[in-house]
C-alpha atoms as a PDB file:
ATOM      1  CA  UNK A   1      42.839 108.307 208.997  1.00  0.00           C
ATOM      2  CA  UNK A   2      41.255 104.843 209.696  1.00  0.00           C
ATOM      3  CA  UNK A   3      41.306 105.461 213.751  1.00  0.00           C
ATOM      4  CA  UNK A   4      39.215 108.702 213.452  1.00  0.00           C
ATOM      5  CA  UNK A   5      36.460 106.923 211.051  1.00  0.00           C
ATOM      6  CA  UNK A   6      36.720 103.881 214.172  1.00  0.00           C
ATOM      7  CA  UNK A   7      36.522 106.958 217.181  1.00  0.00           C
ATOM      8  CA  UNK A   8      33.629 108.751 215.407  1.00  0.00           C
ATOM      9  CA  UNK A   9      31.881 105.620 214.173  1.00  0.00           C
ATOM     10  CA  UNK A  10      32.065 102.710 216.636  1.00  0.00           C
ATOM     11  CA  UNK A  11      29.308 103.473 218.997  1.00  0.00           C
ATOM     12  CA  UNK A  12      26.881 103.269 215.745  1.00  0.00           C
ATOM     13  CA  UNK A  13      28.713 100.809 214.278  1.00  0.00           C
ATOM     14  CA  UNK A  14      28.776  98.109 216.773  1.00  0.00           C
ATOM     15  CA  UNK A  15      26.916  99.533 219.702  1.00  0.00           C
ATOM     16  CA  UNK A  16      29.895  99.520 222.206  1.00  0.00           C
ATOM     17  CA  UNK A  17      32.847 101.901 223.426  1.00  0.00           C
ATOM     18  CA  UNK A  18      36.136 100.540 223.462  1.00  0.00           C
ATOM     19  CA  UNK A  19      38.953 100.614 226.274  1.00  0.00           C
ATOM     20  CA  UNK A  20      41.142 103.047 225.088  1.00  0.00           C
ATOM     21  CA  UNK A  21      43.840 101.795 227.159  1.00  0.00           C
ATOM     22  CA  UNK A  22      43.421  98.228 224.927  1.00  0.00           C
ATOM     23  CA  UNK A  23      44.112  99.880 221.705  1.00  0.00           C
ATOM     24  CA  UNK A  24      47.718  99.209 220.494  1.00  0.00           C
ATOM     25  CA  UNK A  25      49.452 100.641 217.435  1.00  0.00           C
ATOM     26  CA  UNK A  26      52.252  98.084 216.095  1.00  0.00           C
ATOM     27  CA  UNK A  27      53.774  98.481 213.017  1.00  0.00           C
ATOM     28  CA  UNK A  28      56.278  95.686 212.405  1.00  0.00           C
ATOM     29  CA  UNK A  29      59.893  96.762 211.256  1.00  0.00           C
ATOM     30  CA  UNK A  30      58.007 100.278 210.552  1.00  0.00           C
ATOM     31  CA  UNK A  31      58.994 102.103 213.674  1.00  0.00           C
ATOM     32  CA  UNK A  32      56.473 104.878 215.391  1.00  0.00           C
ATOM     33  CA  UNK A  33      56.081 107.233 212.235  1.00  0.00           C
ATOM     34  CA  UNK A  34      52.008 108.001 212.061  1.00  0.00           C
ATOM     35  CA  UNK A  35      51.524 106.441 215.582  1.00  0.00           C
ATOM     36  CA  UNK A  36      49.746 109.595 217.715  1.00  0.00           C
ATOM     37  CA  UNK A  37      52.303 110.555 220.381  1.00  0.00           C
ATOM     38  CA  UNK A  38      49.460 110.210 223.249  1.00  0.00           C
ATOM     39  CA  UNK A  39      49.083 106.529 221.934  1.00  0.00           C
ATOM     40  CA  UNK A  40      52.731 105.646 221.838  1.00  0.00           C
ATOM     41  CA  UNK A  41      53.237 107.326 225.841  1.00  0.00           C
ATOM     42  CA  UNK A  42      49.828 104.942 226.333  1.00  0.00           C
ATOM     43  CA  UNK A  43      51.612 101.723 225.462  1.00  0.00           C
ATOM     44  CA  UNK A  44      54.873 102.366 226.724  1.00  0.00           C
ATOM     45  CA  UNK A  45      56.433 102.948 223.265  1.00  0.00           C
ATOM     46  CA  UNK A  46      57.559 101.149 220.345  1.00  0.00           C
ATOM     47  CA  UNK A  47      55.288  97.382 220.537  1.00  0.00           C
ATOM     48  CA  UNK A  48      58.175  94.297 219.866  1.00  0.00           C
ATOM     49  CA  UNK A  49      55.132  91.719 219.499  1.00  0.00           C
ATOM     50  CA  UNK A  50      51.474  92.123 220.425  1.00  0.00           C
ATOM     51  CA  UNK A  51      48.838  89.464 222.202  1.00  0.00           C
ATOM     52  CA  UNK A  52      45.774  88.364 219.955  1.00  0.00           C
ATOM     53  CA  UNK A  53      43.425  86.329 221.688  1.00  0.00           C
ATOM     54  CA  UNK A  54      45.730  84.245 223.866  1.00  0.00           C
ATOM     55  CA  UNK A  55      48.394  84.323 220.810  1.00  0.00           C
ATOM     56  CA  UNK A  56      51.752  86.503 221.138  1.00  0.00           C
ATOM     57  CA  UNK A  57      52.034  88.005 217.567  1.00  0.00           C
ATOM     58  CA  UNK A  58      55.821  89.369 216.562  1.00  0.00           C
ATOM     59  CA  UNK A  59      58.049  89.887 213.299  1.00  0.00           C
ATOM     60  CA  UNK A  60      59.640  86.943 212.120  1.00  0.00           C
ATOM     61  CA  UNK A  61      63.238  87.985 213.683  1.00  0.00           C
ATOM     62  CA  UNK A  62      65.231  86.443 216.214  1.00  0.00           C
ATOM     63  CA  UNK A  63      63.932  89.775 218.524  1.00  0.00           C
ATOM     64  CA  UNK A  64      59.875  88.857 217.416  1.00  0.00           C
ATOM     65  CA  UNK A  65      60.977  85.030 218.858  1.00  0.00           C
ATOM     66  CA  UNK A  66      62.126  85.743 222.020  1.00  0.00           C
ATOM     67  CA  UNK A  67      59.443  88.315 222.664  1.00  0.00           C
ATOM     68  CA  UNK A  68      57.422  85.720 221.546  1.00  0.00           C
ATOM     69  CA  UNK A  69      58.965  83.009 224.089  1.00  0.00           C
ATOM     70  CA  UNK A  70      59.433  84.989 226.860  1.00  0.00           C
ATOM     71  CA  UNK A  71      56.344  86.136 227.056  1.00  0.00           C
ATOM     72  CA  UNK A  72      55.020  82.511 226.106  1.00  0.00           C
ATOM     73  CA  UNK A  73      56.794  81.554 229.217  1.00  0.00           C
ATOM     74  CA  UNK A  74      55.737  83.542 231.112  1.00  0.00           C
ATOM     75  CA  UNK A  75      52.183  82.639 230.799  1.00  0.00           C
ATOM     76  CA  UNK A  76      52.676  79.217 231.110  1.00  0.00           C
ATOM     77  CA  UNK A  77      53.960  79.839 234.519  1.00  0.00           C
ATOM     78  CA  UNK A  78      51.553  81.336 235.702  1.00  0.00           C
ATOM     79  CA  UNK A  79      48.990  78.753 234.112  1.00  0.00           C
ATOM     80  CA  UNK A  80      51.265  75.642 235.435  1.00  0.00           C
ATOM     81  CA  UNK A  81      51.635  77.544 238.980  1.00  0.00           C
ATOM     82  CA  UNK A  82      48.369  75.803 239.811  1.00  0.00           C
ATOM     83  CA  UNK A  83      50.040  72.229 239.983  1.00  0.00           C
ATOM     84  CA  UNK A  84      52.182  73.306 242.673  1.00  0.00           C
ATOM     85  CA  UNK A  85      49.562  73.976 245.588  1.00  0.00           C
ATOM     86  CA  UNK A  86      47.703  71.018 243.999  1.00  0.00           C
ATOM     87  CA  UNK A  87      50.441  69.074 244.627  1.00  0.00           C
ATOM     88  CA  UNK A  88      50.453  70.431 248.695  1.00  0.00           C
ATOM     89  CA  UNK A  89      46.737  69.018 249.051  1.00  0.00           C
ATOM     90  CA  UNK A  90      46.646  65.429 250.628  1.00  0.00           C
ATOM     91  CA  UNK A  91      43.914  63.036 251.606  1.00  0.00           C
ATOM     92  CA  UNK A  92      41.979  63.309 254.881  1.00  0.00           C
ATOM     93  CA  UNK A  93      39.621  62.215 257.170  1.00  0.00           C
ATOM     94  CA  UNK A  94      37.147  64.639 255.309  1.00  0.00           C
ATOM     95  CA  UNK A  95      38.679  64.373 251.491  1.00  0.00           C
ATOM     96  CA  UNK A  96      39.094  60.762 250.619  1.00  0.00           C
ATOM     97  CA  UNK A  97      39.584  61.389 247.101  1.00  0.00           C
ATOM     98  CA  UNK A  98      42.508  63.898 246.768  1.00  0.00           C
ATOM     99  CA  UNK A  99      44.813  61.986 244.959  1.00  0.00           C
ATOM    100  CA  UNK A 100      42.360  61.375 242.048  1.00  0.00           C
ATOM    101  CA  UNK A 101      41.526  65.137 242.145  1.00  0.00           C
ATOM    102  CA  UNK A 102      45.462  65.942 241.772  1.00  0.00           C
ATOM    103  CA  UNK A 103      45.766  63.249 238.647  1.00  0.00           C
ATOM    104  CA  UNK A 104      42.551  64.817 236.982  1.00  0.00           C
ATOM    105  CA  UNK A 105      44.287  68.314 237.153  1.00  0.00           C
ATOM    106  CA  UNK A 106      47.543  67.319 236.568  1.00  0.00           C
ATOM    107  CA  UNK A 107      45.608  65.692 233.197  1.00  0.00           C
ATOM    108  CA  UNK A 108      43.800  68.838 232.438  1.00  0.00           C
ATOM    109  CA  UNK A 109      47.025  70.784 232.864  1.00  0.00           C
ATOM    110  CA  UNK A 110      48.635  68.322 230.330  1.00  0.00           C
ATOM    111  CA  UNK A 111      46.425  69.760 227.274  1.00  0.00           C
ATOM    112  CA  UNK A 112      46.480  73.590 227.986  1.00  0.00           C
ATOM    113  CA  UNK A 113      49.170  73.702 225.365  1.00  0.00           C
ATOM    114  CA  UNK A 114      47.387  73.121 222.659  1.00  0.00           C
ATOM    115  CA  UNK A 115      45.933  75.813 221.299  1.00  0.00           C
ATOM    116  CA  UNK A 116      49.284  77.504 221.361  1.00  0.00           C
ATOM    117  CA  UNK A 117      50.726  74.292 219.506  1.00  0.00           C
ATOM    118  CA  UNK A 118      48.062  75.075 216.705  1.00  0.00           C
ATOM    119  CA  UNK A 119      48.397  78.657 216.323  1.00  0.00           C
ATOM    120  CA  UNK A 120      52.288  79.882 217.313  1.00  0.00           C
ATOM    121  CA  UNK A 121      55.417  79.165 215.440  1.00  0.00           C
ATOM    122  CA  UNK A 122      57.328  75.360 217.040  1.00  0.00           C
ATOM    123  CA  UNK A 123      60.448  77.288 216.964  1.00  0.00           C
ATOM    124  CA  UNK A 124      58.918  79.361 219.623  1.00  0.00           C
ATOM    125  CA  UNK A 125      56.654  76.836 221.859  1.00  0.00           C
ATOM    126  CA  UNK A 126      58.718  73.798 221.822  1.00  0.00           C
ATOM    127  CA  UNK A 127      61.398  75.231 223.858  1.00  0.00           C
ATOM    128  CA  UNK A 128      58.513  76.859 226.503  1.00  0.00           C
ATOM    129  CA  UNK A 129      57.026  73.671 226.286  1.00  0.00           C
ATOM    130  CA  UNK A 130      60.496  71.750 227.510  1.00  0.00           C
ATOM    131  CA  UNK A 131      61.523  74.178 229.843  1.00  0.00           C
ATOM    132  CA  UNK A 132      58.502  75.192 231.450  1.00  0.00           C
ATOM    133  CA  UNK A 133      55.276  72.921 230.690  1.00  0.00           C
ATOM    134  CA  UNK A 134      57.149  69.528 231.064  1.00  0.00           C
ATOM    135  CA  UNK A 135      59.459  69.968 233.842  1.00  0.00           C
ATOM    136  CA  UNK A 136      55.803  71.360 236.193  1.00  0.00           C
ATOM    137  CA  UNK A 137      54.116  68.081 234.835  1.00  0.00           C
ATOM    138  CA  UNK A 138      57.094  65.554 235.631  1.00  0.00           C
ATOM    139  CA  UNK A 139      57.157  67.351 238.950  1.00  0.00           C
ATOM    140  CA  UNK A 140      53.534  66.728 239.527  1.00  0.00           C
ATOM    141  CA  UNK A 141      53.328  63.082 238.537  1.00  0.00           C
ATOM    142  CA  UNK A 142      56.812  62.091 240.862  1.00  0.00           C
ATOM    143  CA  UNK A 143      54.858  63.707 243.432  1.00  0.00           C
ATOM    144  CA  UNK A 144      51.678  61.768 242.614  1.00  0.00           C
ATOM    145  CA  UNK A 145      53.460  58.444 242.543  1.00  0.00           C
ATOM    146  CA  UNK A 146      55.666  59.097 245.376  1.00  0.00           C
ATOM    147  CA  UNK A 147      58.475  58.456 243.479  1.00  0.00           C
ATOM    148  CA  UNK A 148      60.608  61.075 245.096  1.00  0.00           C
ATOM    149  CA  UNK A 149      63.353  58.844 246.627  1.00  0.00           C
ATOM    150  CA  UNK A 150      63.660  55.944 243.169  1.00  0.00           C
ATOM    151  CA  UNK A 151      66.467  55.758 241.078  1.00  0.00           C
ATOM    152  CA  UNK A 152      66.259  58.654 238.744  1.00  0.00           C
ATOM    153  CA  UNK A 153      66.254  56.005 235.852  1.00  0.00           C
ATOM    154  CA  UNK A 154      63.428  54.815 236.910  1.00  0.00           C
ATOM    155  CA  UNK A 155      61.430  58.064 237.164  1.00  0.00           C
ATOM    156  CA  UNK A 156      62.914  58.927 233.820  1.00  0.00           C
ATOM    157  CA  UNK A 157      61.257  55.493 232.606  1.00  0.00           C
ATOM    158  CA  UNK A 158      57.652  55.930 234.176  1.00  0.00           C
ATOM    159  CA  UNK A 159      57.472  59.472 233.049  1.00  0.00           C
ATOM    160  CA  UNK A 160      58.599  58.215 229.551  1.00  0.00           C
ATOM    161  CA  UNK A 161      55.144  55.618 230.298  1.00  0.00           C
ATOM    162  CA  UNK A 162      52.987  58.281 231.247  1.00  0.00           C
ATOM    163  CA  UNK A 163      53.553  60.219 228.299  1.00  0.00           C
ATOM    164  CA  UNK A 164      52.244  57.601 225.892  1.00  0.00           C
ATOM    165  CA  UNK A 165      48.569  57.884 224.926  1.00  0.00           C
ATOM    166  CA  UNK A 166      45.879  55.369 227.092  1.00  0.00           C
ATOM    167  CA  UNK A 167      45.194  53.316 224.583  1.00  0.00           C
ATOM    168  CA  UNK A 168      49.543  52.433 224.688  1.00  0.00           C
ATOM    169  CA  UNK A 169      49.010  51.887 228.861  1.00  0.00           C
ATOM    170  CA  UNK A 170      50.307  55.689 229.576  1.00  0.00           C
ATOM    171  CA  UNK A 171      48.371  57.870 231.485  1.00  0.00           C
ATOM    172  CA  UNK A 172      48.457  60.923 228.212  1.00  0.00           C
ATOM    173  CA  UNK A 173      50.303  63.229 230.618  1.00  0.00           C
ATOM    174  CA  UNK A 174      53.073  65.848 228.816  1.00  0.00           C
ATOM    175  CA  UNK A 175      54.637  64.612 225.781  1.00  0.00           C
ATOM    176  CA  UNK A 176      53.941  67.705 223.605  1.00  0.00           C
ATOM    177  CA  UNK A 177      57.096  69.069 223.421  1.00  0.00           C
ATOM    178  CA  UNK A 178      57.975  65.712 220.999  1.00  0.00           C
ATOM    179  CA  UNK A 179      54.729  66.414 219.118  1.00  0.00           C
END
């Protein structure tokens, strides 16, 4: 078996010792036959979808996609959690330049999608990307404008703005899920 040859040989092979824990066995619609019982009590069973540098990898099923999503999701909260104690911060007699700190983030927020936009299925980041990455962004920018208490047609219309690119007047903030 290829895992033995990998045990025995990976030390010479590429000078290193893996994580055991890291090593995953996922077999796609092939259930756990051939996966070593130690391995499978390891991982905490059967894999639905496994994570490849940054990229959640799953069967093209409706279960793969919403491992896929969820999962997708989840990350993106995490990542987009940032905005929201950004957001708290506010100029000071010491920190005159807060507000242009919060827009830069907010900005650099705006393109951590990406990669994922390049490399996963739209099917499975355009819905993550309205439900999770745009909402944190609008949030952020009504906050940043002090917007809070306009007409919600008129928030609806600047964030529409600040989507378009810099050289259109916008400010290039969100706008990937339309992408």
């Amino acid at each position: 078996m290829c895992t033995k040859a990998l045990k025995a040989n990976r030390k010479a092979l590429c000078n290193t010792v893996s994580n055991v824990k890291k090593v995953k066995y996922f077999r796609p619609g092939d259930g756990v036959e051939g996966i070593p019982a130690e391995q499978l009590e390891m991982q905490g069973g059967e894999l639905v979808g496994l994570k490849l540098v940054g990229v959640y990898l799953a069967p093209d099923t409706e279960a793969g996609r919403k491992w896929q999503r969820d999962n997708l999701s989840a990350d993106f909260t995490a990542r987009f959690s940032v905005l929201e104690r950004v957001d708290q911060l506010r100029d000071d007699d010491k920190n005159h330049d807060v507000r242009q700190l919060r827009y830069s983030m907010m900005r650099c927020r705006s393109s951590t999608p990406y990669y994922w936009m390049r490399t996963m299925y739209p099917c499975v980041v355009r819905p993550v990307l309205e439900e999770v990455v745009e909402p944190a962004l609008k949030k952020s920018f009504v906050l940043l404008a002090e917007a809070g208490h306009s007409p919600q047609e008129l928030i609806d219309q600047a964030w529409a703005e600040a989507q378009q690119d810099g050289r259109f007047g916008g400010c290039g903030l969100g706008g990937t899920a339309s992408t």
